[in-house]
C-alpha atoms as a PDB file:
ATOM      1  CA  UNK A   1      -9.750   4.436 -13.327  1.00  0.00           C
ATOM      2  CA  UNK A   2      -9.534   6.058 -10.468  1.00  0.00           C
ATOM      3  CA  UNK A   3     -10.346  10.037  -9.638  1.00  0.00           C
ATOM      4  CA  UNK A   4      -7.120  11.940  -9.956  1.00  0.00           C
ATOM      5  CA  UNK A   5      -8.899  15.220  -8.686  1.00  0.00           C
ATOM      6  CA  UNK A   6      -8.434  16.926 -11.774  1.00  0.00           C
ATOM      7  CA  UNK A   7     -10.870  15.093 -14.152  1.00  0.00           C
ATOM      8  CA  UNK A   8      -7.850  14.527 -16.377  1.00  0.00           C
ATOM      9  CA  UNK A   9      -9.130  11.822 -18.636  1.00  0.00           C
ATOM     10  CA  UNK A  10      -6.680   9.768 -21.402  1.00  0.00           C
ATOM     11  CA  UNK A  11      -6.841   7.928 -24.005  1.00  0.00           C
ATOM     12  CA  UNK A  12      -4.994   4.429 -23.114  1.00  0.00           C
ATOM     13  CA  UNK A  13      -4.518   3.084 -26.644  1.00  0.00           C
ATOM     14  CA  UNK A  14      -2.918   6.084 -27.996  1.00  0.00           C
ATOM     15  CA  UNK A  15      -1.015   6.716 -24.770  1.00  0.00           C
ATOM     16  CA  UNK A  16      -2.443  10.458 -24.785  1.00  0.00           C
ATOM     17  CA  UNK A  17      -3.581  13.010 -21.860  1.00  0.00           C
ATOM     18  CA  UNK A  18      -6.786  14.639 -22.674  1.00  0.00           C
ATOM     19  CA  UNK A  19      -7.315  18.042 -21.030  1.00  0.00           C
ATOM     20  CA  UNK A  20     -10.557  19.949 -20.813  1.00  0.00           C
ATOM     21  CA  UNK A  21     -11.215  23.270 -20.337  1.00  0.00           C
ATOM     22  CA  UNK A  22     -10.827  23.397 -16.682  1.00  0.00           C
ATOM     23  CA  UNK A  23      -7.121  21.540 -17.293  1.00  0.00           C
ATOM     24  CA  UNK A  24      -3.396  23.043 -17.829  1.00  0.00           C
ATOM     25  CA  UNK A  25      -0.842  20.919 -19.145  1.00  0.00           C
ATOM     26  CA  UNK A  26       1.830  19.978 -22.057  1.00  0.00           C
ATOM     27  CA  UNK A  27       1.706  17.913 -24.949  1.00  0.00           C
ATOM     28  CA  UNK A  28       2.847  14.824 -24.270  1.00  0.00           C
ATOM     29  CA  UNK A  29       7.041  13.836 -24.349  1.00  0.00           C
ATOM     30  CA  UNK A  30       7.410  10.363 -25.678  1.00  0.00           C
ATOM     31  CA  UNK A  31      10.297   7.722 -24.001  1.00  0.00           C
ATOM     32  CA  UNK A  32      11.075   5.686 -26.927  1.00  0.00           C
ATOM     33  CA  UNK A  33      12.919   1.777 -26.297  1.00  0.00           C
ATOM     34  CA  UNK A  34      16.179   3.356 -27.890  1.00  0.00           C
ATOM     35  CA  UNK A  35      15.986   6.117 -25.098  1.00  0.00           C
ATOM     36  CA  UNK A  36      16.969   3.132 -22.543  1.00  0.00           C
ATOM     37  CA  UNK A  37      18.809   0.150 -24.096  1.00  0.00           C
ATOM     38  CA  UNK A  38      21.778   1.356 -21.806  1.00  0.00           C
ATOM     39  CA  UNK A  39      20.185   0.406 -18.503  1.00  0.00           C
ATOM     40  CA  UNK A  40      18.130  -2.950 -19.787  1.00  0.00           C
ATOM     41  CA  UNK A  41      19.495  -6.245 -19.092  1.00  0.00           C
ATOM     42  CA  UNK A  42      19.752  -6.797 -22.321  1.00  0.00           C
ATOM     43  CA  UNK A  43      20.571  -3.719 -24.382  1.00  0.00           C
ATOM     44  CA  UNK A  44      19.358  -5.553 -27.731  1.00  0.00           C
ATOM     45  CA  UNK A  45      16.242  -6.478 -26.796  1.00  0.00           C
ATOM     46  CA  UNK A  46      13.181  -5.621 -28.836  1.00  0.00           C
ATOM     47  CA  UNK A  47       9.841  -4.658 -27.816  1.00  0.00           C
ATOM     48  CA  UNK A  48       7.276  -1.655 -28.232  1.00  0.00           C
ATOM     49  CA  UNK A  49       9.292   1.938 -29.624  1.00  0.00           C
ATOM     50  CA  UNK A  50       7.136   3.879 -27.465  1.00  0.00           C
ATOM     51  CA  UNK A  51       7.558   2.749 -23.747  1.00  0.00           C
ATOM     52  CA  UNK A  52       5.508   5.725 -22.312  1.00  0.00           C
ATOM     53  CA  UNK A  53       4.142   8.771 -22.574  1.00  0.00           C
ATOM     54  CA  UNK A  54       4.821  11.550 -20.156  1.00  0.00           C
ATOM     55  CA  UNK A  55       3.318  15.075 -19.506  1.00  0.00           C
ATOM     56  CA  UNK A  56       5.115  17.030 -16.675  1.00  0.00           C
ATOM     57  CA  UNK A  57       3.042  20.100 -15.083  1.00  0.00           C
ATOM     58  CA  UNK A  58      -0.465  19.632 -15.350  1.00  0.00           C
ATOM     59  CA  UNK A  59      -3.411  20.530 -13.245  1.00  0.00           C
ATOM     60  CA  UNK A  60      -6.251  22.749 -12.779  1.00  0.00           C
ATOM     61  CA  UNK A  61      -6.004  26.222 -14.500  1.00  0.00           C
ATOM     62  CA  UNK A  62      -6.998  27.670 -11.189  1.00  0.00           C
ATOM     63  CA  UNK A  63      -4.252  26.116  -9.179  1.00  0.00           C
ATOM     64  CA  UNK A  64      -1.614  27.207 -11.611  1.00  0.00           C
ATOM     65  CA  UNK A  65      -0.468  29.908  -9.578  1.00  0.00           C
ATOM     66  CA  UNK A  66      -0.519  28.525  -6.226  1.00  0.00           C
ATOM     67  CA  UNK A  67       1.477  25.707  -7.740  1.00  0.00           C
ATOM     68  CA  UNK A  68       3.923  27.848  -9.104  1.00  0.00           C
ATOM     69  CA  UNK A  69       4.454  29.566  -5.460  1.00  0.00           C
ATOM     70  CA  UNK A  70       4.932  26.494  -3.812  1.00  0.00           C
ATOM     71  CA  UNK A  71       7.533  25.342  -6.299  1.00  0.00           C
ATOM     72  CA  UNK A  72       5.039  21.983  -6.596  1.00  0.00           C
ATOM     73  CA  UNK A  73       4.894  20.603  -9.773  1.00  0.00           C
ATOM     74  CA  UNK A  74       2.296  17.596 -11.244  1.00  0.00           C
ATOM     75  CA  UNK A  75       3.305  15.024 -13.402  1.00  0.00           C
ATOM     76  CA  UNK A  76       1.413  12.661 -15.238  1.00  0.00           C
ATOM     77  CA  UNK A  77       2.530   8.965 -16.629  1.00  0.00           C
ATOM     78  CA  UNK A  78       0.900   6.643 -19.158  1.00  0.00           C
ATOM     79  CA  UNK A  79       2.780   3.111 -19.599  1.00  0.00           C
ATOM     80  CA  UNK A  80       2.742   0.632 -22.615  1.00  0.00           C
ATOM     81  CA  UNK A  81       1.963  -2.916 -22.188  1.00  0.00           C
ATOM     82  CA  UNK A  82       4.358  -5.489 -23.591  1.00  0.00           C
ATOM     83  CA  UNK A  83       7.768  -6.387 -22.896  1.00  0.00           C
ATOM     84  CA  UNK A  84      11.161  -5.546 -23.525  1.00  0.00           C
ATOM     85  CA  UNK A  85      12.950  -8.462 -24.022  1.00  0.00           C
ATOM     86  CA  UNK A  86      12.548 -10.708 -20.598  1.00  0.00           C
ATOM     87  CA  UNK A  87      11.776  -6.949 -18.704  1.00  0.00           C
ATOM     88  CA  UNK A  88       8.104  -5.452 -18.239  1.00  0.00           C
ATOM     89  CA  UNK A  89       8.097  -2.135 -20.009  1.00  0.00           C
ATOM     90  CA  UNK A  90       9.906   0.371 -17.331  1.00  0.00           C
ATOM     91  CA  UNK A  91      11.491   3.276 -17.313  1.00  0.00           C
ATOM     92  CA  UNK A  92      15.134   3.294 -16.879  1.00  0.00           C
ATOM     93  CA  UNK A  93      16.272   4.755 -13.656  1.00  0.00           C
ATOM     94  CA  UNK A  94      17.737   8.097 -12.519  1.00  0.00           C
ATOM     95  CA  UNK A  95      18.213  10.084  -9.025  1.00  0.00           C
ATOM     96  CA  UNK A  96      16.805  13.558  -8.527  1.00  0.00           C
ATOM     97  CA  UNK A  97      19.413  15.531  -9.011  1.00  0.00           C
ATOM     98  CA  UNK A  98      19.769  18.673  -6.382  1.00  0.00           C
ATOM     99  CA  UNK A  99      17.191  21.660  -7.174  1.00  0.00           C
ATOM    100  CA  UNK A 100      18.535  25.103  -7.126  1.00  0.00           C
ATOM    101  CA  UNK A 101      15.340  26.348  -5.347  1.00  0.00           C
ATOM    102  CA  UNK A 102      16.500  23.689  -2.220  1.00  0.00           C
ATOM    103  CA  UNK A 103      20.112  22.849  -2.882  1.00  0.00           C
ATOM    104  CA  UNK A 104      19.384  19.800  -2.410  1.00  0.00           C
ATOM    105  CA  UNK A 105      18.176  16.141  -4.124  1.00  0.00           C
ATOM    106  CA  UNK A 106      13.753  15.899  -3.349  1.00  0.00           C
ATOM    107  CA  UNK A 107      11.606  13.115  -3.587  1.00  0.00           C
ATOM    108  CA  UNK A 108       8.654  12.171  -5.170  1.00  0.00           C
ATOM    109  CA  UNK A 109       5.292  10.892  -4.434  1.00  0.00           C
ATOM    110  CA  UNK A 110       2.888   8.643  -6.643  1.00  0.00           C
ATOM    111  CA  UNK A 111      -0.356   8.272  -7.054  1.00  0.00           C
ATOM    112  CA  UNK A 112      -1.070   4.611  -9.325  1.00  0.00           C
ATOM    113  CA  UNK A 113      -4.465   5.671 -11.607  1.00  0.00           C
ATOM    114  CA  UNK A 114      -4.930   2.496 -13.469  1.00  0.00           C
ATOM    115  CA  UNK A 115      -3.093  -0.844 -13.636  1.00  0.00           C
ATOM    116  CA  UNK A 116      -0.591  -2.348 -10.975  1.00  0.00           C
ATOM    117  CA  UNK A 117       3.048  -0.396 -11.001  1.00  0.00           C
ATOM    118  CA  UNK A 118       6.055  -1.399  -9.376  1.00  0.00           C
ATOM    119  CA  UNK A 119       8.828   1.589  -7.938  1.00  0.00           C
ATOM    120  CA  UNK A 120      11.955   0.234  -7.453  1.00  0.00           C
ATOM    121  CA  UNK A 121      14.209   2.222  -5.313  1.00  0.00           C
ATOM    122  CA  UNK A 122      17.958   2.032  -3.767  1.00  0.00           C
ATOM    123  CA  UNK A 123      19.503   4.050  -1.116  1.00  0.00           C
ATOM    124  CA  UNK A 124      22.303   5.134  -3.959  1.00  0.00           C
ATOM    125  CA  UNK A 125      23.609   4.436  -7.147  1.00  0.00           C
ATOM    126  CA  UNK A 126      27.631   3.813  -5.727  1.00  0.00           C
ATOM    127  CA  UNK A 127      28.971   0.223  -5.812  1.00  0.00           C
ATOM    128  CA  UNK A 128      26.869  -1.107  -2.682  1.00  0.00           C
ATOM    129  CA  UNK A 129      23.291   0.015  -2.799  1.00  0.00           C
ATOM    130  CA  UNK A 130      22.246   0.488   0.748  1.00  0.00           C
ATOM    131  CA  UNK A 131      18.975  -0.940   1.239  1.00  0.00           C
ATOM    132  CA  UNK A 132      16.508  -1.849  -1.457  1.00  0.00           C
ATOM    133  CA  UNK A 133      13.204  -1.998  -2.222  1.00  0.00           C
ATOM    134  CA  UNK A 134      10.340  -2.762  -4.555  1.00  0.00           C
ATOM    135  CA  UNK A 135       6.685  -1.493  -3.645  1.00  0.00           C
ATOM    136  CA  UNK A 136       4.229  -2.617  -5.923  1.00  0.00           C
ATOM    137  CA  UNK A 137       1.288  -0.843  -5.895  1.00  0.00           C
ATOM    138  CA  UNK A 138      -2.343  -0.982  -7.433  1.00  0.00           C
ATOM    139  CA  UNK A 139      -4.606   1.820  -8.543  1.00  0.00           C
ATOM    140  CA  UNK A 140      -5.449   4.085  -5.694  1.00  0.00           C
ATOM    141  CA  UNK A 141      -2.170   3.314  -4.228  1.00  0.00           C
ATOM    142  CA  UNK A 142       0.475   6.127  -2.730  1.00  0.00           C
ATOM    143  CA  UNK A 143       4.111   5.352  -3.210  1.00  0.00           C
ATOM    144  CA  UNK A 144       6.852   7.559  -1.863  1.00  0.00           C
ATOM    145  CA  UNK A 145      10.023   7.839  -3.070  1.00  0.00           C
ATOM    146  CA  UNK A 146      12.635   9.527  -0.949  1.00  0.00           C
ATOM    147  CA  UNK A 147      15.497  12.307  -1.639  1.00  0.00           C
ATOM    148  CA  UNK A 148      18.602  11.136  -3.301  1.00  0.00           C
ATOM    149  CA  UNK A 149      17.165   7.762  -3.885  1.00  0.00           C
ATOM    150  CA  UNK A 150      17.891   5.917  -7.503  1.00  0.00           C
ATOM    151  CA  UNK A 151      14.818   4.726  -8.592  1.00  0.00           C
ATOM    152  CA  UNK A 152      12.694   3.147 -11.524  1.00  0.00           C
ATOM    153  CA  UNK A 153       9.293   2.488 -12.250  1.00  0.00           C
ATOM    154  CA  UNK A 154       7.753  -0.572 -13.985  1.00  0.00           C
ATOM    155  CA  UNK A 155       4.409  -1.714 -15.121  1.00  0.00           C
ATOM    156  CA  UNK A 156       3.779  -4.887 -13.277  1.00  0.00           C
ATOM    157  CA  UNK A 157       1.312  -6.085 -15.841  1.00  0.00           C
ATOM    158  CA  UNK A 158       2.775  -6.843 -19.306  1.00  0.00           C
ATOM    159  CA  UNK A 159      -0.546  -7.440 -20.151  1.00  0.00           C
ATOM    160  CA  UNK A 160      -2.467  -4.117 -19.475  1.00  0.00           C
ATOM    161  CA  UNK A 161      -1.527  -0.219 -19.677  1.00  0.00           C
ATOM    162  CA  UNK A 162      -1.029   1.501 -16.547  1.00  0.00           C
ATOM    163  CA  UNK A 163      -1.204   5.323 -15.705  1.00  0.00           C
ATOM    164  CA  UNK A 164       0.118   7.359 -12.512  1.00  0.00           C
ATOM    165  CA  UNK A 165       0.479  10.840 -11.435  1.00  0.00           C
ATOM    166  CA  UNK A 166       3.276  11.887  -8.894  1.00  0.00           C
ATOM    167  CA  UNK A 167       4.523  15.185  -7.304  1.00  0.00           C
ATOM    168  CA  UNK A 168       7.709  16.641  -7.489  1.00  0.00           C
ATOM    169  CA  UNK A 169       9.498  19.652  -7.573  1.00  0.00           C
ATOM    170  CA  UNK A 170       9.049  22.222 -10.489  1.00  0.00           C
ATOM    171  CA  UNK A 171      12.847  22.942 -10.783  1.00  0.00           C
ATOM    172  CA  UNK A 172      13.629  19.259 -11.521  1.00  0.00           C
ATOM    173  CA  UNK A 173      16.374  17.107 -12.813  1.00  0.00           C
ATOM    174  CA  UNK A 174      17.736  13.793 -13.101  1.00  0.00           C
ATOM    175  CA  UNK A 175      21.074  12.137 -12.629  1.00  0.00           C
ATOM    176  CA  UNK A 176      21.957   9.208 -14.739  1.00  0.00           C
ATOM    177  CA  UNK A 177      25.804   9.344 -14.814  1.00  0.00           C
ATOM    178  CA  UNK A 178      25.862   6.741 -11.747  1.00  0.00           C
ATOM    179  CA  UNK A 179      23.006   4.257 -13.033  1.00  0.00           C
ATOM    180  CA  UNK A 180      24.562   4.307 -16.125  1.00  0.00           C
ATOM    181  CA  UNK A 181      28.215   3.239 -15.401  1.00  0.00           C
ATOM    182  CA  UNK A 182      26.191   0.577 -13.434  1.00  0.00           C
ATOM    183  CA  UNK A 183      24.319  -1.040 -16.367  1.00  0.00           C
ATOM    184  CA  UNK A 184      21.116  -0.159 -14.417  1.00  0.00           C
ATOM    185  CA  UNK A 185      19.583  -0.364 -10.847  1.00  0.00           C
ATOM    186  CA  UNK A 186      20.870  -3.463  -8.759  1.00  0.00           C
ATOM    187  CA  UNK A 187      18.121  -5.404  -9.737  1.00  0.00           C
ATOM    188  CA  UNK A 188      16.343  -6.229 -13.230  1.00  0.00           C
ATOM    189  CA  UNK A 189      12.877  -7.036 -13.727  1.00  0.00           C
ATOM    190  CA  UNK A 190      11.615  -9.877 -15.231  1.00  0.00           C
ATOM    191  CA  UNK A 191       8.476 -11.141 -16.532  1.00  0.00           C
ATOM    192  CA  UNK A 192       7.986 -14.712 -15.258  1.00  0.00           C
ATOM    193  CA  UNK A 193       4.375 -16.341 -16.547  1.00  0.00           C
ATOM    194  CA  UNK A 194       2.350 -13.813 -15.028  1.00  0.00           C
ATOM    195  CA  UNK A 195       4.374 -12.196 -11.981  1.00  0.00           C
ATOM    196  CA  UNK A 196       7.223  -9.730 -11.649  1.00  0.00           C
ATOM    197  CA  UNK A 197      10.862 -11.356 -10.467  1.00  0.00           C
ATOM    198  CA  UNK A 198      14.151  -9.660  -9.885  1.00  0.00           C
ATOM    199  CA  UNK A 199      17.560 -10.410 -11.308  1.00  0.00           C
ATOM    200  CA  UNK A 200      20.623  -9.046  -9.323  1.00  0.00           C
ATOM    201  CA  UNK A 201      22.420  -7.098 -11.200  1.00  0.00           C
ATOM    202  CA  UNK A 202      26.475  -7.670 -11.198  1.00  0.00           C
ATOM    203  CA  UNK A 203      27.730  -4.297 -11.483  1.00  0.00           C
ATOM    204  CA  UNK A 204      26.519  -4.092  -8.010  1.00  0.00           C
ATOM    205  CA  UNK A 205      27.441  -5.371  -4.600  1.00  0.00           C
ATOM    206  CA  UNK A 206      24.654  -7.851  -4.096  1.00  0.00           C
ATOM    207  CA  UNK A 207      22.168  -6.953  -1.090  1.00  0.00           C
ATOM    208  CA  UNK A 208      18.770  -7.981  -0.483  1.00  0.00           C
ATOM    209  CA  UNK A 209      15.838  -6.851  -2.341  1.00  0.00           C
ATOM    210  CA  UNK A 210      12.692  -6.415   0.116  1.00  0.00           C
ATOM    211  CA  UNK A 211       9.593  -6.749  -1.963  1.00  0.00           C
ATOM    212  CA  UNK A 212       6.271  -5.344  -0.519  1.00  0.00           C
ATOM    213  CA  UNK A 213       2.957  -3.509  -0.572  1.00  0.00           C
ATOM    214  CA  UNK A 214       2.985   0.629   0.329  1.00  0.00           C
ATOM    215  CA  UNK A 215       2.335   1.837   3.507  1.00  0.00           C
ATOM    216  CA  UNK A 216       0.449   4.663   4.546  1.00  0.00           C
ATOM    217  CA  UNK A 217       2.687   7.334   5.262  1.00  0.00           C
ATOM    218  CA  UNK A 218       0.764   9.067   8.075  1.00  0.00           C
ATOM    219  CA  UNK A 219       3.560  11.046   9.023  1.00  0.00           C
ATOM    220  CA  UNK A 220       3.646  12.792   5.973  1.00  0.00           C
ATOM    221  CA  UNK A 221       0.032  14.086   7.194  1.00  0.00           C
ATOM    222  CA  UNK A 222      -1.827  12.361   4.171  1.00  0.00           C
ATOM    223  CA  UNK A 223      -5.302  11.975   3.865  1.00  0.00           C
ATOM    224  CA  UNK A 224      -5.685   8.541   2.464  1.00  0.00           C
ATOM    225  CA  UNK A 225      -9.978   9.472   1.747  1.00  0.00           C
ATOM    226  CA  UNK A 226      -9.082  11.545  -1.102  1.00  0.00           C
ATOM    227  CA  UNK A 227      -6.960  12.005  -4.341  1.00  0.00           C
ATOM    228  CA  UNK A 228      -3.487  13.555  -4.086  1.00  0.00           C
ATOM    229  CA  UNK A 229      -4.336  16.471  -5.900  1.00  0.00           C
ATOM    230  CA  UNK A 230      -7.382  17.064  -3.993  1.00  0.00           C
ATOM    231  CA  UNK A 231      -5.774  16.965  -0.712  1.00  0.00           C
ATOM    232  CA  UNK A 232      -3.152  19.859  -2.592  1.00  0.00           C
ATOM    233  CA  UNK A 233      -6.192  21.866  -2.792  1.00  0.00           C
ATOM    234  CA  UNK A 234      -7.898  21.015   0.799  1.00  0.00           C
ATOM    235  CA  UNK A 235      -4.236  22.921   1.901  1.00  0.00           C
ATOM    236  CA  UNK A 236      -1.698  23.880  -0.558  1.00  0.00           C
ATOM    237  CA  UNK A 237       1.419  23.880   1.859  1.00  0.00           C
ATOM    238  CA  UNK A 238       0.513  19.420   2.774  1.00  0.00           C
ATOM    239  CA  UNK A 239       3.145  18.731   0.493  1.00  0.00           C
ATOM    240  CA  UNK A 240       5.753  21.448   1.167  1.00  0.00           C
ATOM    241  CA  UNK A 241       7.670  18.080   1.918  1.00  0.00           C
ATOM    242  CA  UNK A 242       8.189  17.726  -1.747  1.00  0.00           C
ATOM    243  CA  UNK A 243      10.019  21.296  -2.776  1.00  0.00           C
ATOM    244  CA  UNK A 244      11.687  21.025   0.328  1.00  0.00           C
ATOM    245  CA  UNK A 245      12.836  18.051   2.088  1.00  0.00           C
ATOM    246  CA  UNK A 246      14.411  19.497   5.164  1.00  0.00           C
ATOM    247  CA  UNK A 247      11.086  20.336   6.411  1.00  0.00           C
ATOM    248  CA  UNK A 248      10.953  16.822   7.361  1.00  0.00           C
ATOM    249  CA  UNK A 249      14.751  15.600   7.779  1.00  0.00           C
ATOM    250  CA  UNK A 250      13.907  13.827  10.932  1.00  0.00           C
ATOM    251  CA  UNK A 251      11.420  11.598   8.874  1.00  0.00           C
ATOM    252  CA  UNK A 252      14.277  10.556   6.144  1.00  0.00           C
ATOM    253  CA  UNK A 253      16.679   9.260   8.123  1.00  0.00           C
ATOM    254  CA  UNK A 254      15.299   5.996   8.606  1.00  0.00           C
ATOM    255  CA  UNK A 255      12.458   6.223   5.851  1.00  0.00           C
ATOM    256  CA  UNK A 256      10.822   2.623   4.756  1.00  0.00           C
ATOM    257  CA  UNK A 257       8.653   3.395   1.402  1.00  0.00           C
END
């Protein structure tokens, strides 16, 4: 497990956060398998009720505040193992759908704590995807999902639990109307002996999936020596990015996770 800067522990069996005295955050919201038959590959497909656990807004009383100003909000993600059918457990895909604080869709940046995750992402949710990728990442790992992206997240081991945190904005949303209509993303995971494959989907124009590792976004001013949340409190405006993407619209245009 690595340090998430918060010393936010959890309990990985019962798929629970477990604050301290120091921490702030919700009781967990559960995603059950009934919350996202309509986006599997195969909407009868069995496999664990609960597929994760999520808590969004936590942190360190004593950043509350400043978090509130900067309109930065911290989530936190706990994933069942198992399968769903032929899938990995995963959630079932959204975009962010435009804040009223930016008028606009924002992205949103991971941190993997334990396990090995995969975040699937597509230029848009229309009939011809744009470009596609899947970044799988391992604990300690920074993924970055862009604005107005459609994108899901999977745990790449059936065989293990796996836990992330991620930034995004406090006045969020999701759109599903457009993943929906489409059956899911353009691609559907599969669990093949002891690796992760992709299926196209047909409700989409088929294009290329482009499977890799994360980069280090260095653009994006990150300091890969520490946790996320840590670098939040070395200087609370580092992810400004987040709350508002046209800070950095230069760095979107052509933007390879």
């Amino acid at each position: 497990m690595i340090n998430n800067g918060m010393n936010l522990t959890f309990d990985l069996e019962s798929m629970e956060l477990i604050y301290n005295q120091e921490n702030f955050g919700p009781i967990t919201e559960k995603r059950r398998l009934d919350d996202v038959r309509a986006t599997l590959r195969d909407p009868h497909a069995d496999g664990p009720e609960i597929l994760y656990s999520i808590a969004m807004d936590v942190g360190l009383k004593k950043d509350k505040e400043t978090l509130i100003e900067r309109n930065l909000l911290y989530g936190a993600c706990l994933y069942n193992k198992g399968q769903v059918g032929d899938e990995p457990v995963r959630s079932q895909g959204h975009i962010h759908f435009q804040s009223p604080s930016c008028q606009c869709s924002t992205g949103e940046l991971y941190e993997i704590w334990h396990g090995k995750a995969i975040v699937f992402m597509q230029e848009k949710a229309s009939d011809h995807p744009g470009r596609i990728f899947a970044v799988e990442g391992d604990a300690g790992d920074v993924i970055l999902v862009p604005p107005g992206w459609a994108h899901y997240t999977v745990n790449a081991n059936p065989n293990e639990l796996m836990a992330f945190g991620a930034w995004c904005v406090r006045d969020y949303g999701f759109d599903y109307k457009d993943v929906r209509e489409h059956r899911g993303l353009a691609y559907y995971p599969i669990v093949n002996d002891s690796a992760i494959d992709f299926i196209p989907n047909p409700h989409y124009q088929q294009v290329d999936i482009i499977r890799k590792k994360p980069r280090k976004y260095l653009e994006f001013n990150l300091d890969y020596s520490k946790s996320l949340y840590e670098q939040f409190q070395d200087d609370p405006s580092r992810f400004d990015f987040i709350p508002n993407p046209a800070l950095v619209a230069d760095l979107w245009e052509k933007f390879t996770p």
